[in-house]
PDB file of N, CA and C in Angstrom:
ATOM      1  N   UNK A   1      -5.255-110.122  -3.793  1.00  0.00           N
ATOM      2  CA  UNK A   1      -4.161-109.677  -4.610  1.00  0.00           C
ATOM      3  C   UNK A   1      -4.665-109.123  -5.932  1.00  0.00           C
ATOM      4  N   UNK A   2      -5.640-109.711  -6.235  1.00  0.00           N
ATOM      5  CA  UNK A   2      -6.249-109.418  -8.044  1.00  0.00           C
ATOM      6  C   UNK A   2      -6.990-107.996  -8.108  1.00  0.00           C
ATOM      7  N   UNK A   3      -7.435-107.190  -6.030  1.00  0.00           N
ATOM      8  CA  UNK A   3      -7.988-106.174  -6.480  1.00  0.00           C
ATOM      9  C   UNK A   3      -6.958-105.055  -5.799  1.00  0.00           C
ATOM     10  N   UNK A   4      -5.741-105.463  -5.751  1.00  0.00           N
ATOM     11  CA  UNK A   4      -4.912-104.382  -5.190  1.00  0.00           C
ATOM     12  C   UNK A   4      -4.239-104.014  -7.034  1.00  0.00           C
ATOM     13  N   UNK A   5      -3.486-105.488  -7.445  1.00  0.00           N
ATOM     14  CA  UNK A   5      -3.507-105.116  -9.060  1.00  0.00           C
ATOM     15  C   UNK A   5      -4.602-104.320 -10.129  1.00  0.00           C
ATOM     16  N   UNK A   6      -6.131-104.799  -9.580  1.00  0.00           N
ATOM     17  CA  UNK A   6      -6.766-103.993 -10.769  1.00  0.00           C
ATOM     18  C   UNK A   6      -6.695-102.447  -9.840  1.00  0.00           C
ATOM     19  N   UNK A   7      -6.609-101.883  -8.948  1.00  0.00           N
ATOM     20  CA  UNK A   7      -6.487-100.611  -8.476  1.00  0.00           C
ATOM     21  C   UNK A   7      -4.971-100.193  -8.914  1.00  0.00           C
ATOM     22  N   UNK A   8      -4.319-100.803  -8.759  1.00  0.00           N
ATOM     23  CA  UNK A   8      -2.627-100.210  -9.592  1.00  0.00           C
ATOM     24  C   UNK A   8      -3.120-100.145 -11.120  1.00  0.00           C
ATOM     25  N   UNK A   9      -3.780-101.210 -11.819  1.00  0.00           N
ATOM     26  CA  UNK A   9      -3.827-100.471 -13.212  1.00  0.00           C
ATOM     27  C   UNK A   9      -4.637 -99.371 -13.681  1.00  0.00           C
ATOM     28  N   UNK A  10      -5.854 -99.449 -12.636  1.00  0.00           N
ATOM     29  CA  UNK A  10      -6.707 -97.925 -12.676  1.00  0.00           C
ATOM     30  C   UNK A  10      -5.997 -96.885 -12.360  1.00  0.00           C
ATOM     31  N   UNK A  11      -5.162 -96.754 -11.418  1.00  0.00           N
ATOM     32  CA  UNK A  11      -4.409 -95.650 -11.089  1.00  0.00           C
ATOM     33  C   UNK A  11      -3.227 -94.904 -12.111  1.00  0.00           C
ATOM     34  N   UNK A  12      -2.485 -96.153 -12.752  1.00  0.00           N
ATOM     35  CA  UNK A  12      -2.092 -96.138 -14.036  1.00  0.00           C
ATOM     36  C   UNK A  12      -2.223 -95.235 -15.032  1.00  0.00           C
ATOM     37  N   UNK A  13      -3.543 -96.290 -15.518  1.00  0.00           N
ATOM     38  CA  UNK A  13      -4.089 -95.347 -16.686  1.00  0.00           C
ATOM     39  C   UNK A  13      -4.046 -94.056 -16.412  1.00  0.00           C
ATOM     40  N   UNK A  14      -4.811 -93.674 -14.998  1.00  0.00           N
ATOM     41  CA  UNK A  14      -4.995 -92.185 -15.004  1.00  0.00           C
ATOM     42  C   UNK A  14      -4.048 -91.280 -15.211  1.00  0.00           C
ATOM     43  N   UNK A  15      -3.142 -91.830 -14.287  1.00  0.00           N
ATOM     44  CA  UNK A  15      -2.176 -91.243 -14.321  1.00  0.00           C
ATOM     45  C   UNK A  15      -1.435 -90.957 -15.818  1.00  0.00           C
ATOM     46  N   UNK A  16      -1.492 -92.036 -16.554  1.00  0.00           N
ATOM     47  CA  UNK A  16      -1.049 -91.773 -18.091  1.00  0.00           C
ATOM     48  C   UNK A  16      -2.024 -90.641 -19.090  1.00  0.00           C
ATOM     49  N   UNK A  17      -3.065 -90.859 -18.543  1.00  0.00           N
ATOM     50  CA  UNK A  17      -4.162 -90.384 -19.053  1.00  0.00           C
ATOM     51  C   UNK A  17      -3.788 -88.456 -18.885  1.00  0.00           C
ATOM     52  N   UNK A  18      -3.708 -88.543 -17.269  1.00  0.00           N
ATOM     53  CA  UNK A  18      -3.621 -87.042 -17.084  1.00  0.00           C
ATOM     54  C   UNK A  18      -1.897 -86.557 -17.831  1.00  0.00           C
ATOM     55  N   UNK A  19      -0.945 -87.279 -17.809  1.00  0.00           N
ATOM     56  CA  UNK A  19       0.457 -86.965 -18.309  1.00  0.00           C
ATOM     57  C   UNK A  19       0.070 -86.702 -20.133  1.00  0.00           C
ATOM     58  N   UNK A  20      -0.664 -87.280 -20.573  1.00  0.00           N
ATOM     59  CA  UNK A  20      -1.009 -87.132 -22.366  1.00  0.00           C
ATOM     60  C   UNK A  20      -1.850 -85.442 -22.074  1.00  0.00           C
ATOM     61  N   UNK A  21      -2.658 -85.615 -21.020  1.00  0.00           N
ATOM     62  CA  UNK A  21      -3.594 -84.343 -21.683  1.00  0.00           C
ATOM     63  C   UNK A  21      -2.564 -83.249 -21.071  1.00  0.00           C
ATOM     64  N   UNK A  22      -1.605 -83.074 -20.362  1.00  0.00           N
ATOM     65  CA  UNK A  22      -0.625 -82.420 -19.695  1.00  0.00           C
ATOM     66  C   UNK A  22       0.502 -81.833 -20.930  1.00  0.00           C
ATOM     67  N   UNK A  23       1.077 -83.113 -21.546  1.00  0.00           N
ATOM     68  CA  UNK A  23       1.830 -82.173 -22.675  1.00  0.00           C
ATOM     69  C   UNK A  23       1.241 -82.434 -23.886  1.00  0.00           C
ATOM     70  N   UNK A  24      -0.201 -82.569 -24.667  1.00  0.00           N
ATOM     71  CA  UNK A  24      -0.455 -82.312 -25.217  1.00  0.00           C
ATOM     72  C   UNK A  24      -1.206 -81.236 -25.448  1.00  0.00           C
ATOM     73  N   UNK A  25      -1.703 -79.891 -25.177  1.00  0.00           N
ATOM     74  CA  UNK A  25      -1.784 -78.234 -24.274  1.00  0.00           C
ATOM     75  C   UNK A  25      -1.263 -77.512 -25.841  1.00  0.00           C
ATOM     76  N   UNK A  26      -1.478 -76.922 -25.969  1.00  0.00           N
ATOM     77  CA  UNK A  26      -0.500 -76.169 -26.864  1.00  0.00           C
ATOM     78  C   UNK A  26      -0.166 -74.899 -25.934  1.00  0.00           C
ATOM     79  N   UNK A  27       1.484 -75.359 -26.213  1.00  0.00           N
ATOM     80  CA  UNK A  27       1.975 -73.792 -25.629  1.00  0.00           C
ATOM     81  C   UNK A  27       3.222 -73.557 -26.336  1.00  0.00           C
ATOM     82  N   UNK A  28       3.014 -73.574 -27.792  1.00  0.00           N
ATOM     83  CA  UNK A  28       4.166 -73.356 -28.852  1.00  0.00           C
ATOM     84  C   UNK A  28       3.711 -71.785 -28.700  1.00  0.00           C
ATOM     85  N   UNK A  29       2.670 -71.623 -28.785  1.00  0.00           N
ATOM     86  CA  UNK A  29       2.305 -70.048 -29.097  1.00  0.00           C
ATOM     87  C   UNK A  29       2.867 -69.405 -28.226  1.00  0.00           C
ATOM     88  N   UNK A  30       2.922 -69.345 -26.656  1.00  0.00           N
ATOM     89  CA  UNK A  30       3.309 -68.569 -25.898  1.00  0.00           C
ATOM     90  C   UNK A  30       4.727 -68.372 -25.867  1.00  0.00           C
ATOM     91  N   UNK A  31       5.353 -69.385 -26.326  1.00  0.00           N
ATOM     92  CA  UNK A  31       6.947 -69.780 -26.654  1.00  0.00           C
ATOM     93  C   UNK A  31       7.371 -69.320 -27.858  1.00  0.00           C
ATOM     94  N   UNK A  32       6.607 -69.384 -29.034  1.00  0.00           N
ATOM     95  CA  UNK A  32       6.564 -68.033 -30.451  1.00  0.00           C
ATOM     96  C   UNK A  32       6.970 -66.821 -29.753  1.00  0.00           C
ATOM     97  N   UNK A  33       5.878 -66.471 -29.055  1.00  0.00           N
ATOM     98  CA  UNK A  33       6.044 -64.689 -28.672  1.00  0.00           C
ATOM     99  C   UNK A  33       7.191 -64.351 -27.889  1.00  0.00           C
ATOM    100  N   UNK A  34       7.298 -65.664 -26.947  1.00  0.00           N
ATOM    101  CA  UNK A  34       8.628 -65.525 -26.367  1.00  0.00           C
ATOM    102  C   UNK A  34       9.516 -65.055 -26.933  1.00  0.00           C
ATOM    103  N   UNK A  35       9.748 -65.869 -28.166  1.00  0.00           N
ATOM    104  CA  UNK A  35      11.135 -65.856 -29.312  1.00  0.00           C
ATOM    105  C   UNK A  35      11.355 -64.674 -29.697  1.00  0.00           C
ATOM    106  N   UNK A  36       9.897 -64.209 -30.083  1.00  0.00           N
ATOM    107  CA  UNK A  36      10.180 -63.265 -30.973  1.00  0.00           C
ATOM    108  C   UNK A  36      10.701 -61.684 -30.360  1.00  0.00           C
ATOM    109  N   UNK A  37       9.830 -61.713 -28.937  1.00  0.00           N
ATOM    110  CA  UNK A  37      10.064 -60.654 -28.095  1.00  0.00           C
ATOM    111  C   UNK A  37      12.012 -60.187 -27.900  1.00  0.00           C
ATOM    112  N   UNK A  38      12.228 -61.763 -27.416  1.00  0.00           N
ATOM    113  CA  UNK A  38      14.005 -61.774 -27.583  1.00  0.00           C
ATOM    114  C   UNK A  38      14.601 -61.587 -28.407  1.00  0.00           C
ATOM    115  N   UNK A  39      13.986 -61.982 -30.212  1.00  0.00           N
ATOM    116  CA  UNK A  39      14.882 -61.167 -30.753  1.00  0.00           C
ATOM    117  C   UNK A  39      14.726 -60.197 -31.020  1.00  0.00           C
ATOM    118  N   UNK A  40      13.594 -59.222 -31.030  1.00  0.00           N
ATOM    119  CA  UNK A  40      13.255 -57.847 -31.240  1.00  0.00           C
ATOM    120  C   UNK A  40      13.881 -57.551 -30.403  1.00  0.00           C
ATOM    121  N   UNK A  41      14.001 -57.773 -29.160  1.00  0.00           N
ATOM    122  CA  UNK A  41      14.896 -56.773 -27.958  1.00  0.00           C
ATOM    123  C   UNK A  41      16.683 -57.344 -28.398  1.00  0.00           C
ATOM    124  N   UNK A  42      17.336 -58.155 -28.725  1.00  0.00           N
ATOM    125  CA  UNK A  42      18.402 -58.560 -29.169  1.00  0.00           C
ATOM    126  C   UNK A  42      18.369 -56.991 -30.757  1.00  0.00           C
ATOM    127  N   UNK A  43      17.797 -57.491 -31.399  1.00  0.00           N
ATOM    128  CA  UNK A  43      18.087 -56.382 -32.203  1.00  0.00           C
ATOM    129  C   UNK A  43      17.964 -55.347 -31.978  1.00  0.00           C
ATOM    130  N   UNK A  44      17.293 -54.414 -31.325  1.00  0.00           N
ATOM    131  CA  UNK A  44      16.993 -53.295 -30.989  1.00  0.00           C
ATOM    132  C   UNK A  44      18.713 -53.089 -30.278  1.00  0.00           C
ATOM    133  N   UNK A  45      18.996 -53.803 -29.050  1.00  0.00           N
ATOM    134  CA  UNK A  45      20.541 -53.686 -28.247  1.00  0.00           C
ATOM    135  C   UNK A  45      21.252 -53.865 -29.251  1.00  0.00           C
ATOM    136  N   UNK A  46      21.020 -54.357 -30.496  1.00  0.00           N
ATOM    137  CA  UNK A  46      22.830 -54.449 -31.002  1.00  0.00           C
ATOM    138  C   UNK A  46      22.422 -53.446 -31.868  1.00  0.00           C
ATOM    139  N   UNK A  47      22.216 -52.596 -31.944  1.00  0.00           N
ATOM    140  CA  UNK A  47      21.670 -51.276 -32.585  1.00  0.00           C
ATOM    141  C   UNK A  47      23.000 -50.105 -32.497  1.00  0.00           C
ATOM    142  N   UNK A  48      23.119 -49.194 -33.369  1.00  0.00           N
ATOM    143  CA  UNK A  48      24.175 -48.295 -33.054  1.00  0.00           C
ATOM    144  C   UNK A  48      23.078 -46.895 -32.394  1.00  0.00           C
ATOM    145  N   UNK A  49      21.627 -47.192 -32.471  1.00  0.00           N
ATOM    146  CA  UNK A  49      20.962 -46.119 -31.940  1.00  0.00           C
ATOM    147  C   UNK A  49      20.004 -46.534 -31.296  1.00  0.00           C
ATOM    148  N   UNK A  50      19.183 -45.689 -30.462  1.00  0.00           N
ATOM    149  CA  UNK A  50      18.333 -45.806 -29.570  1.00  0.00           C
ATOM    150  C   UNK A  50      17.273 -44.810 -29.678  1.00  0.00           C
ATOM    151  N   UNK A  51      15.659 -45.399 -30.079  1.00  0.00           N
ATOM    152  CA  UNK A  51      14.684 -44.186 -29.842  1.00  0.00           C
ATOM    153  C   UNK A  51      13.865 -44.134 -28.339  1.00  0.00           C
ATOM    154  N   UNK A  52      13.927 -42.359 -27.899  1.00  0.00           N
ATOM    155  CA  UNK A  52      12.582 -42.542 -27.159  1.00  0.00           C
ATOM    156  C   UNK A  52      12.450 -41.147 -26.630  1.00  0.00           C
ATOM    157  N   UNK A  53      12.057 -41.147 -25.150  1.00  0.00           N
ATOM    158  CA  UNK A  53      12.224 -40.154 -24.552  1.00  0.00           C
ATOM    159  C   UNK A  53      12.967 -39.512 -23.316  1.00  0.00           C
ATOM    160  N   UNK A  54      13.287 -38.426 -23.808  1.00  0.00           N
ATOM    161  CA  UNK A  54      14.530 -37.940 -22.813  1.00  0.00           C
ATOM    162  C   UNK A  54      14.302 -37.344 -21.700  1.00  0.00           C
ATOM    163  N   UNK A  55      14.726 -37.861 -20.860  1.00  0.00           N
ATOM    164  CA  UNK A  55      14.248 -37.468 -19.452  1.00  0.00           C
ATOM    165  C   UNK A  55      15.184 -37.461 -18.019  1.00  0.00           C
ATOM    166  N   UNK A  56      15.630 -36.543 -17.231  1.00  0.00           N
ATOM    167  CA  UNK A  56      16.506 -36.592 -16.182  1.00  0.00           C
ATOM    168  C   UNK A  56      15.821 -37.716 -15.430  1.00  0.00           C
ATOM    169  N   UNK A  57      17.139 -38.184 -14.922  1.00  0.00           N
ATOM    170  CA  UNK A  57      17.274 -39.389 -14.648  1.00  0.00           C
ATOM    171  C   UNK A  57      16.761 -39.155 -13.131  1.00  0.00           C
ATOM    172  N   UNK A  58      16.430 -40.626 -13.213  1.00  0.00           N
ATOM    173  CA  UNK A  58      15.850 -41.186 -11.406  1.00  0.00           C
ATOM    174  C   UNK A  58      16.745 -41.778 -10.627  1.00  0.00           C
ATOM    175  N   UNK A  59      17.841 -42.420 -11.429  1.00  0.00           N
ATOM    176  CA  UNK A  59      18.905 -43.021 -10.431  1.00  0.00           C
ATOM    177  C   UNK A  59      19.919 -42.136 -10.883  1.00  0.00           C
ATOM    178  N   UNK A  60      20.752 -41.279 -10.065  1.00  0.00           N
ATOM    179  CA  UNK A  60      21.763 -40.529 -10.405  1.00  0.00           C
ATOM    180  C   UNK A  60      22.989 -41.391 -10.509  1.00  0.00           C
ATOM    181  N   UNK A  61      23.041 -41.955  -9.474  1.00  0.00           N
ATOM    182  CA  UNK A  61      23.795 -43.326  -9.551  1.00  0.00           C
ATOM    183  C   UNK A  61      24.599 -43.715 -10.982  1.00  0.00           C
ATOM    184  N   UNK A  62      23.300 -44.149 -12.098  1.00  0.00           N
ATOM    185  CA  UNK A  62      23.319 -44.718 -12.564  1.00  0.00           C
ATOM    186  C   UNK A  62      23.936 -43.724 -13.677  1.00  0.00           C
ATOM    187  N   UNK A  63      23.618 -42.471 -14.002  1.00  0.00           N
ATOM    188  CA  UNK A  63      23.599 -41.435 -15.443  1.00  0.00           C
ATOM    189  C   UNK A  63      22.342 -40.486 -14.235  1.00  0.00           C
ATOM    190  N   UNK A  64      22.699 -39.014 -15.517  1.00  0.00           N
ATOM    191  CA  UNK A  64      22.482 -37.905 -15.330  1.00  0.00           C
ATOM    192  C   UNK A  64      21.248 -37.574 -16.180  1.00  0.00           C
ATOM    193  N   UNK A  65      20.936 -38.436 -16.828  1.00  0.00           N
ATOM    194  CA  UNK A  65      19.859 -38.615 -18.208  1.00  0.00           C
ATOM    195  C   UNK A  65      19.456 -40.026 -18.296  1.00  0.00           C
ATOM    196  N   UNK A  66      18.413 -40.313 -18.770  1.00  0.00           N
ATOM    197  CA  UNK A  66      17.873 -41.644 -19.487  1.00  0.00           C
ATOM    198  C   UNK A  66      16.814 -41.058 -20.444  1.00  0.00           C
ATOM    199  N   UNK A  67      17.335 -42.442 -21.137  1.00  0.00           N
ATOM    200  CA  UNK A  67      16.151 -42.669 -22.247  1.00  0.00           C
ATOM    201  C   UNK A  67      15.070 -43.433 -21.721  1.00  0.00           C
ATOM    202  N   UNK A  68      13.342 -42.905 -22.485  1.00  0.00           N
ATOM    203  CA  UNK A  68      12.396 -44.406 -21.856  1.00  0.00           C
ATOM    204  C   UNK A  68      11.551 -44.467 -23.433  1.00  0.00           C
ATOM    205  N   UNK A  69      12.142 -45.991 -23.671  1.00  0.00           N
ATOM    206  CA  UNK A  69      12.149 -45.975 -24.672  1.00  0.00           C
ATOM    207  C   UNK A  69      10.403 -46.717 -24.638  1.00  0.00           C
ATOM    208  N   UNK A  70       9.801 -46.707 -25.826  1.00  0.00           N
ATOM    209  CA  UNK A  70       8.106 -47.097 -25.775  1.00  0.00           C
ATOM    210  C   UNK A  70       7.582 -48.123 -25.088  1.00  0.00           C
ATOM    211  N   UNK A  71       8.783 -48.884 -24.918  1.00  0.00           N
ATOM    212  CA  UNK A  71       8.530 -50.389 -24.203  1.00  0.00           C
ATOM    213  C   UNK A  71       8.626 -49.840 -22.967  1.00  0.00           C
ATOM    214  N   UNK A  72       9.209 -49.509 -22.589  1.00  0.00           N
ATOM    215  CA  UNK A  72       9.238 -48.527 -20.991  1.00  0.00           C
ATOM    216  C   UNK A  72      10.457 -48.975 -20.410  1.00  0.00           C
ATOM    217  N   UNK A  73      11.297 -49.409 -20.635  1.00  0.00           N
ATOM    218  CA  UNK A  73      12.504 -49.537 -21.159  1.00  0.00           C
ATOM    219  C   UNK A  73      13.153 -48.498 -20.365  1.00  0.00           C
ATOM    220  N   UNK A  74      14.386 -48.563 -19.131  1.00  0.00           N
ATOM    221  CA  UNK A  74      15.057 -46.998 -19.221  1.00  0.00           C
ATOM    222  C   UNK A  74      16.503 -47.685 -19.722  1.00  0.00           C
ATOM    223  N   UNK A  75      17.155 -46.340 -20.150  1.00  0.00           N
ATOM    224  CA  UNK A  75      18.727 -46.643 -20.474  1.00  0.00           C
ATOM    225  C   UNK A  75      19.395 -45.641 -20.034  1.00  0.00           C
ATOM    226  N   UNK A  76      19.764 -45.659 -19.265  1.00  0.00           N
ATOM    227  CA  UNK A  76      20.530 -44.519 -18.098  1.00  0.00           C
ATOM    228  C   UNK A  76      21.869 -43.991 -19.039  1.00  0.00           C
ATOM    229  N   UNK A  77      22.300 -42.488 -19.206  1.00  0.00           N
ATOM    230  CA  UNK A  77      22.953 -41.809 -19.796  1.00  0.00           C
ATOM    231  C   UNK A  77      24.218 -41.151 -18.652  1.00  0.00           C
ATOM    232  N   UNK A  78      25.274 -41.188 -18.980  1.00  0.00           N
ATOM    233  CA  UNK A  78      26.040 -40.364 -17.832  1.00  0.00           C
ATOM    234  C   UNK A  78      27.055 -39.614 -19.086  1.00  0.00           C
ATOM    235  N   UNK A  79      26.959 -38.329 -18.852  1.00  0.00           N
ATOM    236  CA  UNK A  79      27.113 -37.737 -19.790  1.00  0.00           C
ATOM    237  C   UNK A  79      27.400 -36.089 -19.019  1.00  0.00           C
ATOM    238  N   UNK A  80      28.981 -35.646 -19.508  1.00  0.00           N
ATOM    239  CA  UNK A  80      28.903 -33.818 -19.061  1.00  0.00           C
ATOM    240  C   UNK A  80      28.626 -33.194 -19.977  1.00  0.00           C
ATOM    241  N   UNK A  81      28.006 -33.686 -21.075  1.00  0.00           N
ATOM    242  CA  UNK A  81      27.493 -32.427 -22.344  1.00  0.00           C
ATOM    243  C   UNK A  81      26.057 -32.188 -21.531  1.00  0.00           C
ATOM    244  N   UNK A  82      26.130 -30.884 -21.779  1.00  0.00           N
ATOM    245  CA  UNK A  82      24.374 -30.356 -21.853  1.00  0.00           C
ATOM    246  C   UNK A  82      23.680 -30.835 -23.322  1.00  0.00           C
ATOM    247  N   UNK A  83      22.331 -31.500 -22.375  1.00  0.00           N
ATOM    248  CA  UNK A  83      21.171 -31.708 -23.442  1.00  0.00           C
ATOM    249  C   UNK A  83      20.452 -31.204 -22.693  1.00  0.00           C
ATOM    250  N   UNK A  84      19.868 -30.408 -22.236  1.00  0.00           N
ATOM    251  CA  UNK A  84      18.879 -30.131 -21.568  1.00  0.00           C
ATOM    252  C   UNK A  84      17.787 -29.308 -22.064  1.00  0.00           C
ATOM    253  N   UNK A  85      18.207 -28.777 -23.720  1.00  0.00           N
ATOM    254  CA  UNK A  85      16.869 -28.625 -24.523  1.00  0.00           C
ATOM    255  C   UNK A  85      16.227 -29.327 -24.904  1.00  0.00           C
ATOM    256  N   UNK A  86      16.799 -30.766 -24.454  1.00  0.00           N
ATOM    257  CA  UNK A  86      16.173 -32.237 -25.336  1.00  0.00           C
ATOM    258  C   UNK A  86      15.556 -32.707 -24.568  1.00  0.00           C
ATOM    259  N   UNK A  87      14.946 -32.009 -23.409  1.00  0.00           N
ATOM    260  CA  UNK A  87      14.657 -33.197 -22.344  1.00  0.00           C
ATOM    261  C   UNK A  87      13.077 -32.919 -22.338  1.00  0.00           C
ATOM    262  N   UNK A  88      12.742 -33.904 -22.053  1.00  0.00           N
ATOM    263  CA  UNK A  88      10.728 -34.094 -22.844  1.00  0.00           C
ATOM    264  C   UNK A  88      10.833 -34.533 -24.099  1.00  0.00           C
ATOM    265  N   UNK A  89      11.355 -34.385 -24.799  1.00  0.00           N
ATOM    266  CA  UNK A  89      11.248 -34.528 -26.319  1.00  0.00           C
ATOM    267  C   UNK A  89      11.722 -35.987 -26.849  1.00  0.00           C
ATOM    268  N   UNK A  90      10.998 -36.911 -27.893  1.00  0.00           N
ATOM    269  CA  UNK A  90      11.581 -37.583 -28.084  1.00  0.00           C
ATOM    270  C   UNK A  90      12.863 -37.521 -29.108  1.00  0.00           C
ATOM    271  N   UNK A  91      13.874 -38.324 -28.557  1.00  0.00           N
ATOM    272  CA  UNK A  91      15.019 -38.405 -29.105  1.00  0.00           C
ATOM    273  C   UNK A  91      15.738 -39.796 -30.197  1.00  0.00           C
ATOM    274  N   UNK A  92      16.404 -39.474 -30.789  1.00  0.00           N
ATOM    275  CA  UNK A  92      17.446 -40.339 -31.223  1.00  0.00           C
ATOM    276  C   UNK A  92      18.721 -39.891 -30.246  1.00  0.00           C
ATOM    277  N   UNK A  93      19.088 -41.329 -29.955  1.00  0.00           N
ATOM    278  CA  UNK A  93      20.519 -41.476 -28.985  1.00  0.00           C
ATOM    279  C   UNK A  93      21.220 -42.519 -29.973  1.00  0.00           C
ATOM    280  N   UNK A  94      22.557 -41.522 -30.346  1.00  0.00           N
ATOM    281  CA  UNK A  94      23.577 -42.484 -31.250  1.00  0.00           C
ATOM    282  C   UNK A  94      24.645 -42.973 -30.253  1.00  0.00           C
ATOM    283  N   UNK A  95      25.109 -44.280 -30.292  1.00  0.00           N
ATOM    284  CA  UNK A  95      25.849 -44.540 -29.792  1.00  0.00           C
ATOM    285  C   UNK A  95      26.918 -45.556 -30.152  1.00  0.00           C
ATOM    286  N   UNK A  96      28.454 -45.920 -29.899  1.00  0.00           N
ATOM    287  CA  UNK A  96      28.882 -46.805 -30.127  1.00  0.00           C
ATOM    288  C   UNK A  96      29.217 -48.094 -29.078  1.00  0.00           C
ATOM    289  N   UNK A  97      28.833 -48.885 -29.332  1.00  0.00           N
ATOM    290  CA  UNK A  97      29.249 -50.319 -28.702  1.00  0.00           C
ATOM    291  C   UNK A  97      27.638 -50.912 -28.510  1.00  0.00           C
ATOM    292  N   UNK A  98      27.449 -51.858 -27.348  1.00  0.00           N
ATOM    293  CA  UNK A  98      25.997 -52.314 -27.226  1.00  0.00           C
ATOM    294  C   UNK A  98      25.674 -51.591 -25.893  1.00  0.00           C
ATOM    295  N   UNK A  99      23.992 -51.880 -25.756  1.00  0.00           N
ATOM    296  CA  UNK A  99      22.944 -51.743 -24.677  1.00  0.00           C
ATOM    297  C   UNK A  99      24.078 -51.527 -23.374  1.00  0.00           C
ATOM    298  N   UNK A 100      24.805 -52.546 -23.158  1.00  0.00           N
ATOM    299  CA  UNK A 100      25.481 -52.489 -21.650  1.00  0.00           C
ATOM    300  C   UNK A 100      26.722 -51.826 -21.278  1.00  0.00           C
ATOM    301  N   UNK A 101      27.584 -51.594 -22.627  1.00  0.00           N
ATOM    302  CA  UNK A 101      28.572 -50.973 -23.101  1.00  0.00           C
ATOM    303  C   UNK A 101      28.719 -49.977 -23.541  1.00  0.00           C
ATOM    304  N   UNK A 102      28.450 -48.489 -23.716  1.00  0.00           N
ATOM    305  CA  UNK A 102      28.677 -48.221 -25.283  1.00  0.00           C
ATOM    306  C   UNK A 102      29.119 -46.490 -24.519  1.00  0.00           C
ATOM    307  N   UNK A 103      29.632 -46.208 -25.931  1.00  0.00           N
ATOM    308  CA  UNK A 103      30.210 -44.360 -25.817  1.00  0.00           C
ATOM    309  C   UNK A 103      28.899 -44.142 -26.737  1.00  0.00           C
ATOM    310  N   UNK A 104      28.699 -42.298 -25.701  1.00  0.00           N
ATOM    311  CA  UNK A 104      27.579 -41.841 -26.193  1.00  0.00           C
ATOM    312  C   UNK A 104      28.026 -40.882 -27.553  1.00  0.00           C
ATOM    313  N   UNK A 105      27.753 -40.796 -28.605  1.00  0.00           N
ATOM    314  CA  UNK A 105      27.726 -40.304 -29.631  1.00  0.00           C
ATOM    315  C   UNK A 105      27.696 -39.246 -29.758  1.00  0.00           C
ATOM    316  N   UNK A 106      26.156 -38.822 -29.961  1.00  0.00           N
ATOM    317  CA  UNK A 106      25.086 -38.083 -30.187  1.00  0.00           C
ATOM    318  C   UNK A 106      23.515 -38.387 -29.436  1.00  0.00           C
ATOM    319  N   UNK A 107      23.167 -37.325 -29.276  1.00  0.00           N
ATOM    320  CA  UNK A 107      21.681 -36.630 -29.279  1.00  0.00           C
ATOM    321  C   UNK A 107      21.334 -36.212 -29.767  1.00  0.00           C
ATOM    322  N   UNK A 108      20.211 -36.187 -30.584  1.00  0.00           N
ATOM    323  CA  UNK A 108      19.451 -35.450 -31.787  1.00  0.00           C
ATOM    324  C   UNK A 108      17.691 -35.588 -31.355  1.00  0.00           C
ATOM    325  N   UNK A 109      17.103 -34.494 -31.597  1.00  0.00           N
ATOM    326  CA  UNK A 109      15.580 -34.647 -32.200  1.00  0.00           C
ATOM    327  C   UNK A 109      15.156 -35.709 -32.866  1.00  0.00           C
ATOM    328  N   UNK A 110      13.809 -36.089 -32.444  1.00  0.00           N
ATOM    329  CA  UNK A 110      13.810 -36.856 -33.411  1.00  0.00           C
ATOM    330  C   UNK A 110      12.616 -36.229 -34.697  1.00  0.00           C
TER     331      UNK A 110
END
């Protein structure tokens, strides 16, 4: 009985042993960048504008235009104005409402 107990408390320890070196790790950092990534992209969407480049779209589906913004980012445009001198070029896209919502404004050069 005394060496089935000292094998339960060896097993124990380890086990405690490996659970300390388990969450003691640092992974605040990777969870920083996390944060910060979300709110840079949170701010960027509650934005009344959008930078990047203008380019006919790949999902027609979706819009007739998109933006790809540096992050690589698309934001699909459905739109019957002609821009089609704007297309290659990077743009400012004004718009009202957010990222998932919004009336298109304007197109401008940037």
């Amino acid at each position: 009985m005394n060496k089935k107990f000292s094998f339960f408390i060896i097993a124990l320890v380890i086990i405690a042993a490996v659970a300390i070196w388990m969450f003691s790790r640092p992974t605040a950092e990777p969870a920083a960048e996390l944060e910060t990534g979300a709110k840079e992209n949170q701010l960027a969407e509650n934005s009344d504008y959008f930078e990047g480049l203008l380019q006919n779209s790949d999902d027609s589906a979706r819009g007739n235009l998109m933006l790809v913004k540096n992050t690589g980012k698309k934001i699909y445009i459905d739109t019957a104005r002609d821009f089609s001198s704007l297309e290659g070029r990077e743009v400012i896209v004004r718009i009202d409402g957010t990222l998932e919502s919004f009336i298109l404004k304007d197109i401008e050069s940037k």
